[in-house]
Protein backbone atom coordinates (compact mmCIF):
# COMPACT_ATOMS: atom_id res chain seq x y z
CA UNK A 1 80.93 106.45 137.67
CA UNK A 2 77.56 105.34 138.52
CA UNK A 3 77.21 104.20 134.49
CA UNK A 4 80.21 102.09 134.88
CA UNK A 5 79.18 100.77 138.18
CA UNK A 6 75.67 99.51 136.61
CA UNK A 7 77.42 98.50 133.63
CA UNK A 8 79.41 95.86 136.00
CA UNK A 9 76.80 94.92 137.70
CA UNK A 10 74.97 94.03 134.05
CA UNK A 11 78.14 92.14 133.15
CA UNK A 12 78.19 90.45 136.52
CA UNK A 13 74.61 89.79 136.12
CA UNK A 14 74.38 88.60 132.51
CA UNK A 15 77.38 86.01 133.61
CA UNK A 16 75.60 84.67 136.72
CA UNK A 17 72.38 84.11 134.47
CA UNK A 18 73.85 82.50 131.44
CA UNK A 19 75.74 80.09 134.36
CA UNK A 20 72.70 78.71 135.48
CA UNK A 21 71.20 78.41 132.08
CA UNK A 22 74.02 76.82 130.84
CA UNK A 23 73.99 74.62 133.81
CA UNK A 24 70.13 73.67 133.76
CA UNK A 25 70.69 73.12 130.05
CA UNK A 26 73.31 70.68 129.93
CA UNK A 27 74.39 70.40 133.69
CA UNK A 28 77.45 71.74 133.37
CA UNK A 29 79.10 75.20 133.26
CA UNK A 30 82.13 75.69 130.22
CA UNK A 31 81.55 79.73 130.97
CA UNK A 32 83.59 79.70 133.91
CA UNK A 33 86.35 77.22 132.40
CA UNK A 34 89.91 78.09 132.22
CA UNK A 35 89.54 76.63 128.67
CA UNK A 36 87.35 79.47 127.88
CA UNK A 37 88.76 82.36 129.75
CA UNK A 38 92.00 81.26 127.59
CA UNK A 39 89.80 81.52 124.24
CA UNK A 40 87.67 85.08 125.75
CA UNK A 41 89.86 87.12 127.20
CA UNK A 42 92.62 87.69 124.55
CA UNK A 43 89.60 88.42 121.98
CA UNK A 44 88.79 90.90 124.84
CA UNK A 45 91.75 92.41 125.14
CA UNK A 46 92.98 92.96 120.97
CA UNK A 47 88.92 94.74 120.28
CA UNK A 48 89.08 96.50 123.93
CA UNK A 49 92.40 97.95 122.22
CA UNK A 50 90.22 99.07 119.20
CA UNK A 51 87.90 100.55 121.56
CA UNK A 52 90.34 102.52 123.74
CA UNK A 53 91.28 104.21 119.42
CA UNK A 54 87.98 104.90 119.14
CA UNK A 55 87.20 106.51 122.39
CA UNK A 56 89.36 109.26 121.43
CA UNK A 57 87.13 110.23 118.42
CA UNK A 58 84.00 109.72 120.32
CA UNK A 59 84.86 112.14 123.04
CA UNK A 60 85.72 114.78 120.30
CA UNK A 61 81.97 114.22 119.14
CA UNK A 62 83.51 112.29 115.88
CA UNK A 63 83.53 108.62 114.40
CA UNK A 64 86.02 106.64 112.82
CA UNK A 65 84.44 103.71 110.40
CA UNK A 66 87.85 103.23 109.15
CA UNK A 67 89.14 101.13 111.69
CA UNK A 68 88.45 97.73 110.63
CA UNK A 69 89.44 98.91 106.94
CA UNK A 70 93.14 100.63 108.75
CA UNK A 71 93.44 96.78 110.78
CA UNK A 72 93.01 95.00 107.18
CA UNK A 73 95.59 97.53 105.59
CA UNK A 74 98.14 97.23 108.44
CA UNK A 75 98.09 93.78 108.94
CA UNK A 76 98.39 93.14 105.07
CA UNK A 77 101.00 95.39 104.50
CA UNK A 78 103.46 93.87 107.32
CA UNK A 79 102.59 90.19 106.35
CA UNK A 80 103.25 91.22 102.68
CA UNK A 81 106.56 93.25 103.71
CA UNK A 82 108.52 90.90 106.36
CA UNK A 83 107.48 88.04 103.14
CA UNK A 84 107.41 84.81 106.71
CA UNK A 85 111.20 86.06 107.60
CA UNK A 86 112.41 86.25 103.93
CA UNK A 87 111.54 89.74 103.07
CA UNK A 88 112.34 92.92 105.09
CA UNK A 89 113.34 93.44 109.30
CA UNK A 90 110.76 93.34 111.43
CA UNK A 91 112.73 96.45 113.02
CA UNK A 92 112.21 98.39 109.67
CA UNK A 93 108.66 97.18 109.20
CA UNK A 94 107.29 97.53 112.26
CA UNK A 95 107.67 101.25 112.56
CA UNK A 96 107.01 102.14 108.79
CA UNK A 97 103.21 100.18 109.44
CA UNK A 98 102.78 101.78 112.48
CA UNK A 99 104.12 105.32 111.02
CA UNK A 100 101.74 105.14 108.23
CA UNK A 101 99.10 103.70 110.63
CA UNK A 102 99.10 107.23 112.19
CA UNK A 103 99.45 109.24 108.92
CA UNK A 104 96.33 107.82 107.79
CA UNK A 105 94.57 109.46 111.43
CA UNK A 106 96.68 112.43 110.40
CA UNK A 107 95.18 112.51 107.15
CA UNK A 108 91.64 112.05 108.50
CA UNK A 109 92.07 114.90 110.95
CA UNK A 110 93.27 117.41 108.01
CA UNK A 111 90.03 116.67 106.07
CA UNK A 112 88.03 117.03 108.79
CA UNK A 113 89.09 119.95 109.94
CA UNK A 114 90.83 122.28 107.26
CA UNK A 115 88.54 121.10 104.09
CA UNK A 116 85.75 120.77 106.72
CA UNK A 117 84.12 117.03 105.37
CA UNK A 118 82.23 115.21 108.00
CA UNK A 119 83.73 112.75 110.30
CA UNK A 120 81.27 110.28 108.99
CA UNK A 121 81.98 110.93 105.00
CA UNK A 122 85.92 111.11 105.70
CA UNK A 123 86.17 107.84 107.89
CA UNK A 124 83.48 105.96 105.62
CA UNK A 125 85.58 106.86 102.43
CA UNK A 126 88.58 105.67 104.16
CA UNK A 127 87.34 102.12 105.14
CA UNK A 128 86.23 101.69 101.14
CA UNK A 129 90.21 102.98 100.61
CA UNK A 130 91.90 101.38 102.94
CA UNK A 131 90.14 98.18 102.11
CA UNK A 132 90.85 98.48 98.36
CA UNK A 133 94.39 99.21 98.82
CA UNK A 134 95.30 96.04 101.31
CA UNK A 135 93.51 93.57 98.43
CA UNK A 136 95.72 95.47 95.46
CA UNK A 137 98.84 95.17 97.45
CA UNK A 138 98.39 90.90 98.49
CA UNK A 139 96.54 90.31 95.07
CA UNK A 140 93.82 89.20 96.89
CA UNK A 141 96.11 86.83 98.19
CA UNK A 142 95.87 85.47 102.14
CA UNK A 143 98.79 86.50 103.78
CA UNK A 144 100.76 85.37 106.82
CA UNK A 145 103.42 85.72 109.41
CA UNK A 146 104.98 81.93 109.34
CA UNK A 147 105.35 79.52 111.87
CA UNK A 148 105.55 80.71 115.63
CA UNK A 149 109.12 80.43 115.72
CA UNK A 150 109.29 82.87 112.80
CA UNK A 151 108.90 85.96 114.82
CA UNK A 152 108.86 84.95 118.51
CA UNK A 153 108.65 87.90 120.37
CA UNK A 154 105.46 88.95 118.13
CA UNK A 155 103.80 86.16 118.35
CA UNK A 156 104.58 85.68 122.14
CA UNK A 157 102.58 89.61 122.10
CA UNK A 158 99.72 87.77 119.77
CA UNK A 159 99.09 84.59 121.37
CA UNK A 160 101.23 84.24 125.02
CA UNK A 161 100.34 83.88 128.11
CA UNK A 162 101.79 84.97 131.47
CA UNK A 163 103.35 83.84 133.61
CA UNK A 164 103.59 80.39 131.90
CA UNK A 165 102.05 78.90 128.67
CA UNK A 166 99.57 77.15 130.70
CA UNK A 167 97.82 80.17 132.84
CA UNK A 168 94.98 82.03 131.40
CA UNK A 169 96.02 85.58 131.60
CA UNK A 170 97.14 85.88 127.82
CA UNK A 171 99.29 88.98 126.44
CA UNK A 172 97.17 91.00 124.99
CA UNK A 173 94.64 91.39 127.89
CA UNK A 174 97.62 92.46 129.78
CA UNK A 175 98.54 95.04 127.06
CA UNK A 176 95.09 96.22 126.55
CA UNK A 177 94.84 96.75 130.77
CA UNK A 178 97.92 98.55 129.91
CA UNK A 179 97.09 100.85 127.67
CA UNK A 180 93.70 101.49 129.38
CA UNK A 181 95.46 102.71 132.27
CA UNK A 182 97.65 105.08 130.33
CA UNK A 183 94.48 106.29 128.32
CA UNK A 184 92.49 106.72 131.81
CA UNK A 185 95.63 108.95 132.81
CA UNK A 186 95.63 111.10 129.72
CA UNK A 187 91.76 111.73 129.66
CA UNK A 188 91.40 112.38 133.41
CA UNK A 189 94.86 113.85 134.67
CA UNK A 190 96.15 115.63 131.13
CA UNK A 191 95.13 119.02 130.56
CA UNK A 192 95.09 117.84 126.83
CA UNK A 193 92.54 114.95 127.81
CA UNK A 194 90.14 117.45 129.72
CA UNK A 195 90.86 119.57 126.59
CA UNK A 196 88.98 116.75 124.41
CA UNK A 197 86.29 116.42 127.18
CA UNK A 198 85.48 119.84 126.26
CA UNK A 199 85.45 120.26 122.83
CA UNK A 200 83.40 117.52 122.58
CA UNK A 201 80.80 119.28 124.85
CA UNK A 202 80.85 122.46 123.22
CA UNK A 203 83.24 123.29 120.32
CA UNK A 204 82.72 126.70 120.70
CA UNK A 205 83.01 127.19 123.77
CA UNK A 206 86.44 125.70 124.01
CA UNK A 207 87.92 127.45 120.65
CA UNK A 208 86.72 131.28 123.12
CA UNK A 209 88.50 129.45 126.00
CA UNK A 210 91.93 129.32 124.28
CA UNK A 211 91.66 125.65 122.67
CA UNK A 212 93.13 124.42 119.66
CA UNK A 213 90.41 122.68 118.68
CA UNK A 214 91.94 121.80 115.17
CA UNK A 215 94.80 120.29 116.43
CA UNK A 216 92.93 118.15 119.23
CA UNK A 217 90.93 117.03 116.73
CA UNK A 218 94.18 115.71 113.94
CA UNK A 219 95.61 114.54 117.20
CA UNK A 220 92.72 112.48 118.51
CA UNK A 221 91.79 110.75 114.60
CA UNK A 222 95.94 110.59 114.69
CA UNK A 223 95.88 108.87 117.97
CA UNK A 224 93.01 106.62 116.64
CA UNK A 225 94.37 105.10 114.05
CA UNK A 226 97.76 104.70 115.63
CA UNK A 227 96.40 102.20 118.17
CA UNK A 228 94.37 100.96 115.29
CA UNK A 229 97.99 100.10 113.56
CA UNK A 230 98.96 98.24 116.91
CA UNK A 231 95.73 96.31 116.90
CA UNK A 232 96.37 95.18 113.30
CA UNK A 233 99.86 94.18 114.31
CA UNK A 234 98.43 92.10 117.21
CA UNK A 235 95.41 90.62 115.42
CA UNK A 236 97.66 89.65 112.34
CA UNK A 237 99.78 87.89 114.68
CA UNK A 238 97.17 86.32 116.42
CA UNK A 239 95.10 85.26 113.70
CA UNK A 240 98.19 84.43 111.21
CA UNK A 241 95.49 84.19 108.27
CA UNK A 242 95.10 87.44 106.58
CA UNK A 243 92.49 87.54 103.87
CA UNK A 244 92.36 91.10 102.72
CA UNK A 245 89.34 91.16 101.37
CA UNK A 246 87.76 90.14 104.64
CA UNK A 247 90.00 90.77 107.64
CA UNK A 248 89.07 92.78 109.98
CA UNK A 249 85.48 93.06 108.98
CA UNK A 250 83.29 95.33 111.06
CA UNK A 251 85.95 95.34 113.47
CA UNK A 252 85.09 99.07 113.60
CA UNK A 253 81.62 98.34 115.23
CA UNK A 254 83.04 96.39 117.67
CA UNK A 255 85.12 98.94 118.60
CA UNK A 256 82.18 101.71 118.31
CA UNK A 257 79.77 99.02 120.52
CA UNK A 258 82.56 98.67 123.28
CA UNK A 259 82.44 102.39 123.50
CA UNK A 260 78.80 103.47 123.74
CA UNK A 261 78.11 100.62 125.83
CA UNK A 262 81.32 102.00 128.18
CA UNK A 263 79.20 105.05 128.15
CA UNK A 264 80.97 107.34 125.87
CA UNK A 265 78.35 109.28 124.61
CA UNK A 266 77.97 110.03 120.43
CA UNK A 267 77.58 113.58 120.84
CA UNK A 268 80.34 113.39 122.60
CA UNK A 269 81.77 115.37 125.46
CA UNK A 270 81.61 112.59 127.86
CA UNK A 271 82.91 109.19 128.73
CA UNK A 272 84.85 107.21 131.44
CA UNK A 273 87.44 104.65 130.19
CA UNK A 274 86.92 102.31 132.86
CA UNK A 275 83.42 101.75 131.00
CA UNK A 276 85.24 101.61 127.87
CA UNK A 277 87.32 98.29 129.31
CA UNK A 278 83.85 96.85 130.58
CA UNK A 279 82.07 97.47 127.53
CA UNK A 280 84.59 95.76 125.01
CA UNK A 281 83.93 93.00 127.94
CA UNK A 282 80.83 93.26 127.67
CA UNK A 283 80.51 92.90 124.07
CA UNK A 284 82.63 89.91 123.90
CA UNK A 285 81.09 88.01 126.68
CA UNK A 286 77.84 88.21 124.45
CA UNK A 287 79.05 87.01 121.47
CA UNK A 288 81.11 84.55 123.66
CA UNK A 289 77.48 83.45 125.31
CA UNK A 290 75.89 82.68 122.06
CA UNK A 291 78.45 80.12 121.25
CA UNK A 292 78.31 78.23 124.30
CA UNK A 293 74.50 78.49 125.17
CA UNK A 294 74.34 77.19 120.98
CA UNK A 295 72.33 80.08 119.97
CA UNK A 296 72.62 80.28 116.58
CA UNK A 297 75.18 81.90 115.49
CA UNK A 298 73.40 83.95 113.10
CA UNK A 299 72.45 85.96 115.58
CA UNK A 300 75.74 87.54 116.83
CA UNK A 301 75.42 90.59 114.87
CA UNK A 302 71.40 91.08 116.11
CA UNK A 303 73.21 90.55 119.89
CA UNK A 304 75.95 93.65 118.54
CA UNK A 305 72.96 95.62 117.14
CA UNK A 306 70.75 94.81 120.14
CA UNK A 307 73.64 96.18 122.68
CA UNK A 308 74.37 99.28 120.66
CA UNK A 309 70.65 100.15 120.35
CA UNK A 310 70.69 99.57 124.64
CA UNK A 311 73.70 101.50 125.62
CA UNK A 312 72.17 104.44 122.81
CA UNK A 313 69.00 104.35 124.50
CA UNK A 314 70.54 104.73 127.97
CA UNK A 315 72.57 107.55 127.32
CA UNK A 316 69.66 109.65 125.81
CA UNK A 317 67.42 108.61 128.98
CA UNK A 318 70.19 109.72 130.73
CA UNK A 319 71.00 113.06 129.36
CA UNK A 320 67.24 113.91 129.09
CA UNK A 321 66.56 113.25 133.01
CA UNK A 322 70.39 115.67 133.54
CA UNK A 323 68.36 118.12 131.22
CA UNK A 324 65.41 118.00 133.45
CA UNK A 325 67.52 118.90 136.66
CA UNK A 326 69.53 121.66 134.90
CA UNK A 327 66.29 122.98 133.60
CA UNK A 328 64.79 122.57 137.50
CA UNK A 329 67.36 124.17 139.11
């Protein structure tokens, strides 16, 4: 808790800072505009979903690089099938993207566990794959969903607001909030959530304590890349644009940066999704920051890199000085 604590008080920080910089700069402050809390916090919200997927991998001591490549697929494949209201039901398509959306995690946790390929090699393969298929299925072709009125109740997911068009709490930071709070409930109050906790400490440890390791594991790539499928959804929605060959590019970092920097640690075995919601914050408000302080925005993806490399660094300073007690006592 003290991780996510500082982590606030970074975000709080960084916010107050760029404020006055912003405000020295150009004497005024667009930050704290309900123009741009309209424009950050749904982006917030549909890669904080990504995150909360790949938080369940993480824990387990594993890595998913497939998710951007699973978004691209998803996304694709339900623009391509409901054809902007002429093609299939939304009630048929829906639940066949989001059923195959999980299949694929399915599929990544048999490899990884009963032909015994590396998280890294599996998921790595799989965003090449997944990539590939999406551009043979469109042609290469941008794909879309139609006009707003087309499907309402998606878009209204995608791109609303509550509790009137003209607030700035949009949709999907409400459904990411959501679904953080039903992932902080699984992890924390599930037996099958401390389960993960533990094999991602020690594997061995907690197949001798009765675990089904295995399983936990096809469950948590299953669970990944079924919130993966609901990201797509959203994001497809949201952006209406869908170039396969491009969408959802290195949407999987994002979703790996909001983790670490939430304080999930790589080797797993540890994490608090509370710092998994402030990191995806985190990582947004950054990228957010360069626009309106106009840093150049060539230098989003050295502010990504830069963040990762800081929350890495802090969790290895951090388990070395918890090393250095255990070893003490």
């Amino acid at each position: 808790m003290r991780k996510v604590l500082g982590l606030a008080g970074l975000l709080a920080g960084l916010i107050v800072i760029a404020c006055i910089w912003e405000y020295v700069q150009n004497g005024t402050v667009n930050f704290l505009t309900p123009r741009n809390a309209r424009s950050l916090l749904p982006l917030i919200g549909l890669f904080g979903i990504l995150s909360l997927g790949q938080a369940f991998v993480v824990i387990t001591g594993g890595i998913d690089l497939s998710a951007g490549s699973v978004v691209a697929l998803i996304a694709t494949l339900a623009a391509f099938l409901l054809d902007k209201g002429e093609g299939y039901s939304p009630w048929v398509v829906m639940p066949f993207v989001l059923g195959l959306s999980a299949l694929i995690g399915l599929w990544h946790g048999l490899l990884i566990t009963k032909a015994r390929i590396q998280p890294f090699v599996v998921t790595l393969c799989g965003l090449f794959f997944y990539r590939g298929f999406a551009r043979v299925i469109a042609q290469d072709a941008t794909q879309g969903f139609g006009s707003a009125s087309t499907y309402p109740t998606w878009n209204w997911l995608a791109n609303g607001f509550v509790p009137t068009e003209r607030s700035v709490l949009p949709v999907p930071f409400i459904i990411f909030l959501v679904f953080a709070g039903i992932t902080a409930a699984f992890f924390h109050f599930m037996p099958h959530g401390r389960h993960l906790f533990a094999l991602g400490a020690n594997e061995e440890s907690a197949r001798f304590s009765g675990i089904r390791t295995q399983r936990l594991k096809i469950f948590a790539y299953t669970m990944c890349s079924f919130i993966c499928g609901i990201g797509a959804l959203l994001f497809g929605f949201n952006i209406n644009s869908i170039g396969p060959a491009t969408f959802g590019n290195f949407y999987e970092l994002y979703a790996v940066a909001g983790v670490v920097l939430g304080g999930c640690s790589l080797r797993g075995g540890s994490g608090n999704i509370l710092g998994v919601v402030v990191g995806a914050a985190l990582i947004r408000v950054l990228i957010n920051l360069v626009t309106i302080l106009d840093i150049p925005s060539e230098l989003e993806y050295v502010v990504i890199g830069g963040a990762i490399l800081v929350g890495v660094f802090v969790d290895e300073f951090l388990s070395s000085r918890r090393k250095v007690r255990v070893s003490a006592v």
